[in-house]
Each structure stands twice: as C-alpha cells, then as structure tokens.
C-alpha atoms as a PDB file:
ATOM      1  CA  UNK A   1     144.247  88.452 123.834  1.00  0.00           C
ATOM      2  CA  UNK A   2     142.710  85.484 125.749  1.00  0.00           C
ATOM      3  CA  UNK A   3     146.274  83.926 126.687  1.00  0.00           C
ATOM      4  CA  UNK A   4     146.418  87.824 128.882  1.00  0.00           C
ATOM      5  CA  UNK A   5     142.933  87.703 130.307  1.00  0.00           C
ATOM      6  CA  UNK A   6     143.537  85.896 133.432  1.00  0.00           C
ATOM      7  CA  UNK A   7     147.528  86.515 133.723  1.00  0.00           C
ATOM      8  CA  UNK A   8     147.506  90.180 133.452  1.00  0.00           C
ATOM      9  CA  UNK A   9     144.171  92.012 132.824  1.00  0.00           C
ATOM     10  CA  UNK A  10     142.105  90.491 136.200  1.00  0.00           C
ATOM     11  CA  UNK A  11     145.327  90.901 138.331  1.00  0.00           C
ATOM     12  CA  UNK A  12     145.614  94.706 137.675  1.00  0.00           C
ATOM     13  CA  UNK A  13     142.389  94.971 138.144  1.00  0.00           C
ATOM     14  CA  UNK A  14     142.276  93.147 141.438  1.00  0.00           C
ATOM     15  CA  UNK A  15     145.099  95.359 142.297  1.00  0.00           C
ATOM     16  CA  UNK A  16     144.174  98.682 141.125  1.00  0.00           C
ATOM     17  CA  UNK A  17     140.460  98.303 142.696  1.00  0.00           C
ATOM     18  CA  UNK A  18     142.512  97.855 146.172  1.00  0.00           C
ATOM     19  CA  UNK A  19     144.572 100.510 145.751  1.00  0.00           C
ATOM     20  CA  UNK A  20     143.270 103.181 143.694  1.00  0.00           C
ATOM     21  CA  UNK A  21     139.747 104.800 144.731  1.00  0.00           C
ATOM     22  CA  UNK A  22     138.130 107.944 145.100  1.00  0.00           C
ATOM     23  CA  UNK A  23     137.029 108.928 148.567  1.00  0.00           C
ATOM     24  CA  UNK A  24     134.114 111.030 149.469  1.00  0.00           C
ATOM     25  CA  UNK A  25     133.186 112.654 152.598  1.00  0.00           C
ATOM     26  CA  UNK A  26     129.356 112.726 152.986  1.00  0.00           C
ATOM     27  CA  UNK A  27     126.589 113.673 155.313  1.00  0.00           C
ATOM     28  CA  UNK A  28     124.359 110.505 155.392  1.00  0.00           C
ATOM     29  CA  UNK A  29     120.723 111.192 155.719  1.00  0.00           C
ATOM     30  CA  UNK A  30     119.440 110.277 159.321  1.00  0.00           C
ATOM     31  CA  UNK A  31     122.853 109.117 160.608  1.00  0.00           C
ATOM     32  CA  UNK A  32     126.180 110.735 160.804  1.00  0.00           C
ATOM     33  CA  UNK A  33     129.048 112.176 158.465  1.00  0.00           C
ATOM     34  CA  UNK A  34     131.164 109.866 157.200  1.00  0.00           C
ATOM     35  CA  UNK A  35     134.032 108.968 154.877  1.00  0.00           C
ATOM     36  CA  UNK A  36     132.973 107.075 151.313  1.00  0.00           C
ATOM     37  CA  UNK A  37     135.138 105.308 149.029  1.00  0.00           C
ATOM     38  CA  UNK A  38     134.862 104.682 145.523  1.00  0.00           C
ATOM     39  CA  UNK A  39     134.689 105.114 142.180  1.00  0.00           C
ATOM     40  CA  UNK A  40     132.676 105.643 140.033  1.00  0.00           C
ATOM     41  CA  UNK A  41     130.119 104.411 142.895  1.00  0.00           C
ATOM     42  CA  UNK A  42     130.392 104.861 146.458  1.00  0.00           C
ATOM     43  CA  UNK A  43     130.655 100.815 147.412  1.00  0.00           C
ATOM     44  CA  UNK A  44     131.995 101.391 150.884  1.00  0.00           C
ATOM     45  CA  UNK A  45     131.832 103.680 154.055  1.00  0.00           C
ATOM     46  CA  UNK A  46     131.821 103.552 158.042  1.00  0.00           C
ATOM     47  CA  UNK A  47     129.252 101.471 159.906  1.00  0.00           C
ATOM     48  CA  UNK A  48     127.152 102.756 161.713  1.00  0.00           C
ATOM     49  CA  UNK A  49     126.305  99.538 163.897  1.00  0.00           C
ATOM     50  CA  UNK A  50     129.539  99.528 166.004  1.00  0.00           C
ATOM     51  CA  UNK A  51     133.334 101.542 165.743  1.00  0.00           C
ATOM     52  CA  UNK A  52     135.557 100.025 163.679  1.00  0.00           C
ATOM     53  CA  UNK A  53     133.752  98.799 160.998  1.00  0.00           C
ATOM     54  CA  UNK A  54     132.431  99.025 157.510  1.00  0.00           C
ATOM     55  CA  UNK A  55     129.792  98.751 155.660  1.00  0.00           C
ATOM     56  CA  UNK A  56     130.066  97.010 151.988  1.00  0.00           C
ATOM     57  CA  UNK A  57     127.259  97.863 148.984  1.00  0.00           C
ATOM     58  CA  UNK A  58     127.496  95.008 146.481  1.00  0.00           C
ATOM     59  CA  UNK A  59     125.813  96.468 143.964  1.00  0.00           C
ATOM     60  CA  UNK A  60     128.120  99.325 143.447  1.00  0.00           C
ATOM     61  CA  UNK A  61     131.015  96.855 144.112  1.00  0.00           C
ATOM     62  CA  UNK A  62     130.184  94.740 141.073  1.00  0.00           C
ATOM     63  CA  UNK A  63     129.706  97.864 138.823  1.00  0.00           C
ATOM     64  CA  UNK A  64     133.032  99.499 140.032  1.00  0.00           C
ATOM     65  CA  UNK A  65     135.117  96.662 139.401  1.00  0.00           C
ATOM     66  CA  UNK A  66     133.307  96.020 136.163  1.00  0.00           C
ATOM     67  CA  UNK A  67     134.463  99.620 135.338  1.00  0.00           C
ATOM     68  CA  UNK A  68     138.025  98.847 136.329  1.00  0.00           C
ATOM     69  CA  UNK A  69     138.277  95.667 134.616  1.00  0.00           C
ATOM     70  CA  UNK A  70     136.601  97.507 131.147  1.00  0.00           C
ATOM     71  CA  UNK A  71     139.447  99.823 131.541  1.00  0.00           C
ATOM     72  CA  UNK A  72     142.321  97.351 132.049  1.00  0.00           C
ATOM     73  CA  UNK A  73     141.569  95.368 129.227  1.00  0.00           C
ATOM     74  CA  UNK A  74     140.459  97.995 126.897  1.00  0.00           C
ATOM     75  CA  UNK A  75     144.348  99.228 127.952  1.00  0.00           C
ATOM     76  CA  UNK A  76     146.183  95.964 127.274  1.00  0.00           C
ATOM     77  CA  UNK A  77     144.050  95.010 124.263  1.00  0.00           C
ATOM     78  CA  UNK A  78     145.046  98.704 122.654  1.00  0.00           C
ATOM     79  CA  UNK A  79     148.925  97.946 123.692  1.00  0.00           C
ATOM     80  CA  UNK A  80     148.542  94.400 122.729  1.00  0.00           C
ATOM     81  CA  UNK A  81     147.018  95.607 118.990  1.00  0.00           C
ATOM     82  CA  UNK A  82     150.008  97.657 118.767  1.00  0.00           C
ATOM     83  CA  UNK A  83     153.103  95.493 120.164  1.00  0.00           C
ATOM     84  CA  UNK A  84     152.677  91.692 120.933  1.00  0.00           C
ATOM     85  CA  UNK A  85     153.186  91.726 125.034  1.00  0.00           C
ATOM     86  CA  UNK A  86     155.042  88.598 125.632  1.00  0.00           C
ATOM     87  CA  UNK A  87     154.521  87.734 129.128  1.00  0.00           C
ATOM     88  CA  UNK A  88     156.855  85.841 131.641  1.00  0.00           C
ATOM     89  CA  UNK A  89     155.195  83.670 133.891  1.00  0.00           C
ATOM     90  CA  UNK A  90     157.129  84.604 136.968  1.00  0.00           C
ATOM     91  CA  UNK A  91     155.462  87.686 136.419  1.00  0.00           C
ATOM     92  CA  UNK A  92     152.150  86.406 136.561  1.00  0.00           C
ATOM     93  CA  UNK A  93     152.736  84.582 139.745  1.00  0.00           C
ATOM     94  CA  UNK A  94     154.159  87.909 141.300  1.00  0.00           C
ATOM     95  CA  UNK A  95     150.567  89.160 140.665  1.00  0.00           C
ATOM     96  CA  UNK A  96     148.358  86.841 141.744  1.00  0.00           C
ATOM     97  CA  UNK A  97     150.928  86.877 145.022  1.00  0.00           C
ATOM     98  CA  UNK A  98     149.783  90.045 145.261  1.00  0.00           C
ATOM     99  CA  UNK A  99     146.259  89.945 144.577  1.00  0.00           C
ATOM    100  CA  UNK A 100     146.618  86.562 147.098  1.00  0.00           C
ATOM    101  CA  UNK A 101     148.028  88.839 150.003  1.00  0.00           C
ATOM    102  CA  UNK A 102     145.409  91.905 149.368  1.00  0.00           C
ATOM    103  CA  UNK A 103     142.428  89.583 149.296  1.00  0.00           C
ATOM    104  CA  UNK A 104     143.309  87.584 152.919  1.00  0.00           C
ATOM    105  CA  UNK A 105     144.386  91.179 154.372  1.00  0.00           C
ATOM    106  CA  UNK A 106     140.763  92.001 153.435  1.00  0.00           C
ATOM    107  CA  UNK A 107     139.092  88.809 154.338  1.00  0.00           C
ATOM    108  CA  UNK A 108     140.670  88.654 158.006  1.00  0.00           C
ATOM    109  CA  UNK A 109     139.978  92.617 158.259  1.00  0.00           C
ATOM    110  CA  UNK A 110     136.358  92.183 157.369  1.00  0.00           C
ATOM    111  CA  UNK A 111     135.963  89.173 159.681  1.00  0.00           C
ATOM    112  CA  UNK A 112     137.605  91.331 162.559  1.00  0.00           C
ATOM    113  CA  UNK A 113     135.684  94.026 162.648  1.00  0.00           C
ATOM    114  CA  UNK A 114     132.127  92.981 162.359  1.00  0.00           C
ATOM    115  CA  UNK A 115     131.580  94.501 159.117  1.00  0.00           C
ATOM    116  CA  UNK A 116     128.190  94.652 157.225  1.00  0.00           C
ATOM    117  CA  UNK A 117     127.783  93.328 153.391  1.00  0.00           C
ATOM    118  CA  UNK A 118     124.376  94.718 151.553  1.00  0.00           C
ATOM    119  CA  UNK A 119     123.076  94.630 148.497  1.00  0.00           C
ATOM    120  CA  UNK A 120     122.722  98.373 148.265  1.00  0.00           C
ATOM    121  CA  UNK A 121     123.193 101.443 150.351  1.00  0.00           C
ATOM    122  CA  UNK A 122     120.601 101.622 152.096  1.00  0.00           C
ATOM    123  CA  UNK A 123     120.790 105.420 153.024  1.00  0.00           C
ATOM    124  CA  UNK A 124     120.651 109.132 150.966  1.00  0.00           C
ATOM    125  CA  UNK A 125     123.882 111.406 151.225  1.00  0.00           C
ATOM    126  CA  UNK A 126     124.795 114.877 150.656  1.00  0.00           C
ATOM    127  CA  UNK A 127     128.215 115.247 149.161  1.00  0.00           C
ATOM    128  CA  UNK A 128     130.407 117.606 151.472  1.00  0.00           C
ATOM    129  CA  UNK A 129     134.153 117.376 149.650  1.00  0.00           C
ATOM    130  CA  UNK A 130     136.296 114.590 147.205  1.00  0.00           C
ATOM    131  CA  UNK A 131     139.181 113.306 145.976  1.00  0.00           C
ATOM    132  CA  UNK A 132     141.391 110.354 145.294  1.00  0.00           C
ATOM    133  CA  UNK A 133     143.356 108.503 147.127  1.00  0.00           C
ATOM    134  CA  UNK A 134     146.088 105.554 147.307  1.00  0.00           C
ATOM    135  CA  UNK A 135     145.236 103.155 149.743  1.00  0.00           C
ATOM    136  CA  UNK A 136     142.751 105.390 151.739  1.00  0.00           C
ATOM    137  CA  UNK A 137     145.562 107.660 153.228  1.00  0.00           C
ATOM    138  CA  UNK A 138     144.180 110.929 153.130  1.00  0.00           C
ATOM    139  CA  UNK A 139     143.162 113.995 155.657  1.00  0.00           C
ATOM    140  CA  UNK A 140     140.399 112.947 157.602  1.00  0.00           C
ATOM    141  CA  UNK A 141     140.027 115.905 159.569  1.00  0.00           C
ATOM    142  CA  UNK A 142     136.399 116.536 159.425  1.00  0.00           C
ATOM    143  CA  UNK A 143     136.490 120.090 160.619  1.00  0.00           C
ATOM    144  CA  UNK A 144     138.755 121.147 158.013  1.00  0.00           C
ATOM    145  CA  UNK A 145     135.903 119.829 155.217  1.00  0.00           C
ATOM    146  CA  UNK A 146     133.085 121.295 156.911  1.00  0.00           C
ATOM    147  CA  UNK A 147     134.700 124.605 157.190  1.00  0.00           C
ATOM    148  CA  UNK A 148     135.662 124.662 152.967  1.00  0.00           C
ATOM    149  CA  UNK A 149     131.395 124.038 152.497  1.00  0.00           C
ATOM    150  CA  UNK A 150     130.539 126.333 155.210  1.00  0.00           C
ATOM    151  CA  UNK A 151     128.577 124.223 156.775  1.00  0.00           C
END
C-alpha cells in the first residue's frame, strides 16, 4: 500500500479536488450574493475587494482535501486488498503531469487576479441553491436561483 501512496492515491486526489466540487450560491452577510465552491466545506468564493478575483479559506481547504484524500485511499486500499494493482510508471508520470499543469494554471491565475488567501471565512451566509459541478461550469444566472427560493 505504501509503494501507491505517492504514485496514485495523492495524484487523484490532487486531481479530483481540481475538478470535482460542489458549488453553492449564497447570500453573504453584509456583502453581496455570490457563488461558493466546495465540498464538504465552502473553501472558496468571489472577492469582494476587486472583480475578478477570489477569495481562498485555508482552513476549509485543508479539511476538504483531507476528505478527498481519506476517500482515495480508503478506495485504492479496498481495490488493492482485493486485486494487487500493479502500476506502470509511465502512468504515474502522466499524473503528476497533470497535477504539474493544474497546480501552475492555478498559481499564475491566483497571482493574476489579486486574489485573497485567509485562514477562515471571515463572513456568515445564507444558503440560496446547490449542486455539483466539473470544473465550475455551471448556470450562473443569478435571477434564475433567486426566483426557485422566492426571494
């Protein structure tokens, strides 16, 4: 199990955390409505300090991709109890190409746009509508959301 730690298990996860999420469109106490992502824990969301950019919550960043990493190997440890995964190393160099490529996408789109890293979110919300997503492409018409409340 320890030989597919680092070749398999932390590259899914990388992966899966950038791809896979859970957004959340939320009224944030004393600012404006905004679009949330992820899951379990909201980690990231519009800034409000300028257009453009985000805001990152650490916290909740650790603990979601502690979640997603639990799950990944819990996964591969079951399959690997069950059938021995042999697994080629070009494979493991496709993912960490991957992972490589996601995380300097993110790093030069984060230096870009003048976006904000705290330790927590700083703010309360109240939850309008959900729902996943794959690589943050869903409807963000914000009339249609407040409509389905009511609000």
């Amino acid at each position: 199990m320890k030989k597919l730690l680092f070749p398999l298990t932390l590259p899914l996860t990388i992966i899966s955390f950038s791809i896979f999420s859970k957004w959340w469109y939320v009224i944030a106490i004393d600012a404006k409505d905004v679009f949330a992502y992820g899951f379990p824990l909201i980690y990231k969301c519009e800034g409000f300090h300028t257009s453009m950019s985000t805001q990152y919550f650490l916290t909740e960043m650790a603990f979601n991709f502690l979640c997603y990493f639990a799950f990944w190997l819990l996964f591969i440890g079951m399959i690997n109890k069950f059938w021995n995964i042999q697994f080629p190393k070009y494979i493991s160099k496709l993912f960490w190409y991957v992972c490589s490529i996601l995380f300097g996408a993110f790093m030069y789109l984060s230096c870009e746009f003048d976006d904000r890293y705290l330790l927590k979110r700083p703010f309360e919300i109240k939850l309008i509508d959900c729902g996943l997503t794959v690589l943050e492409k869903h409807s963000t018409d914000r009339e249609k959301y407040l409509k389905l409340k009511g609000n």
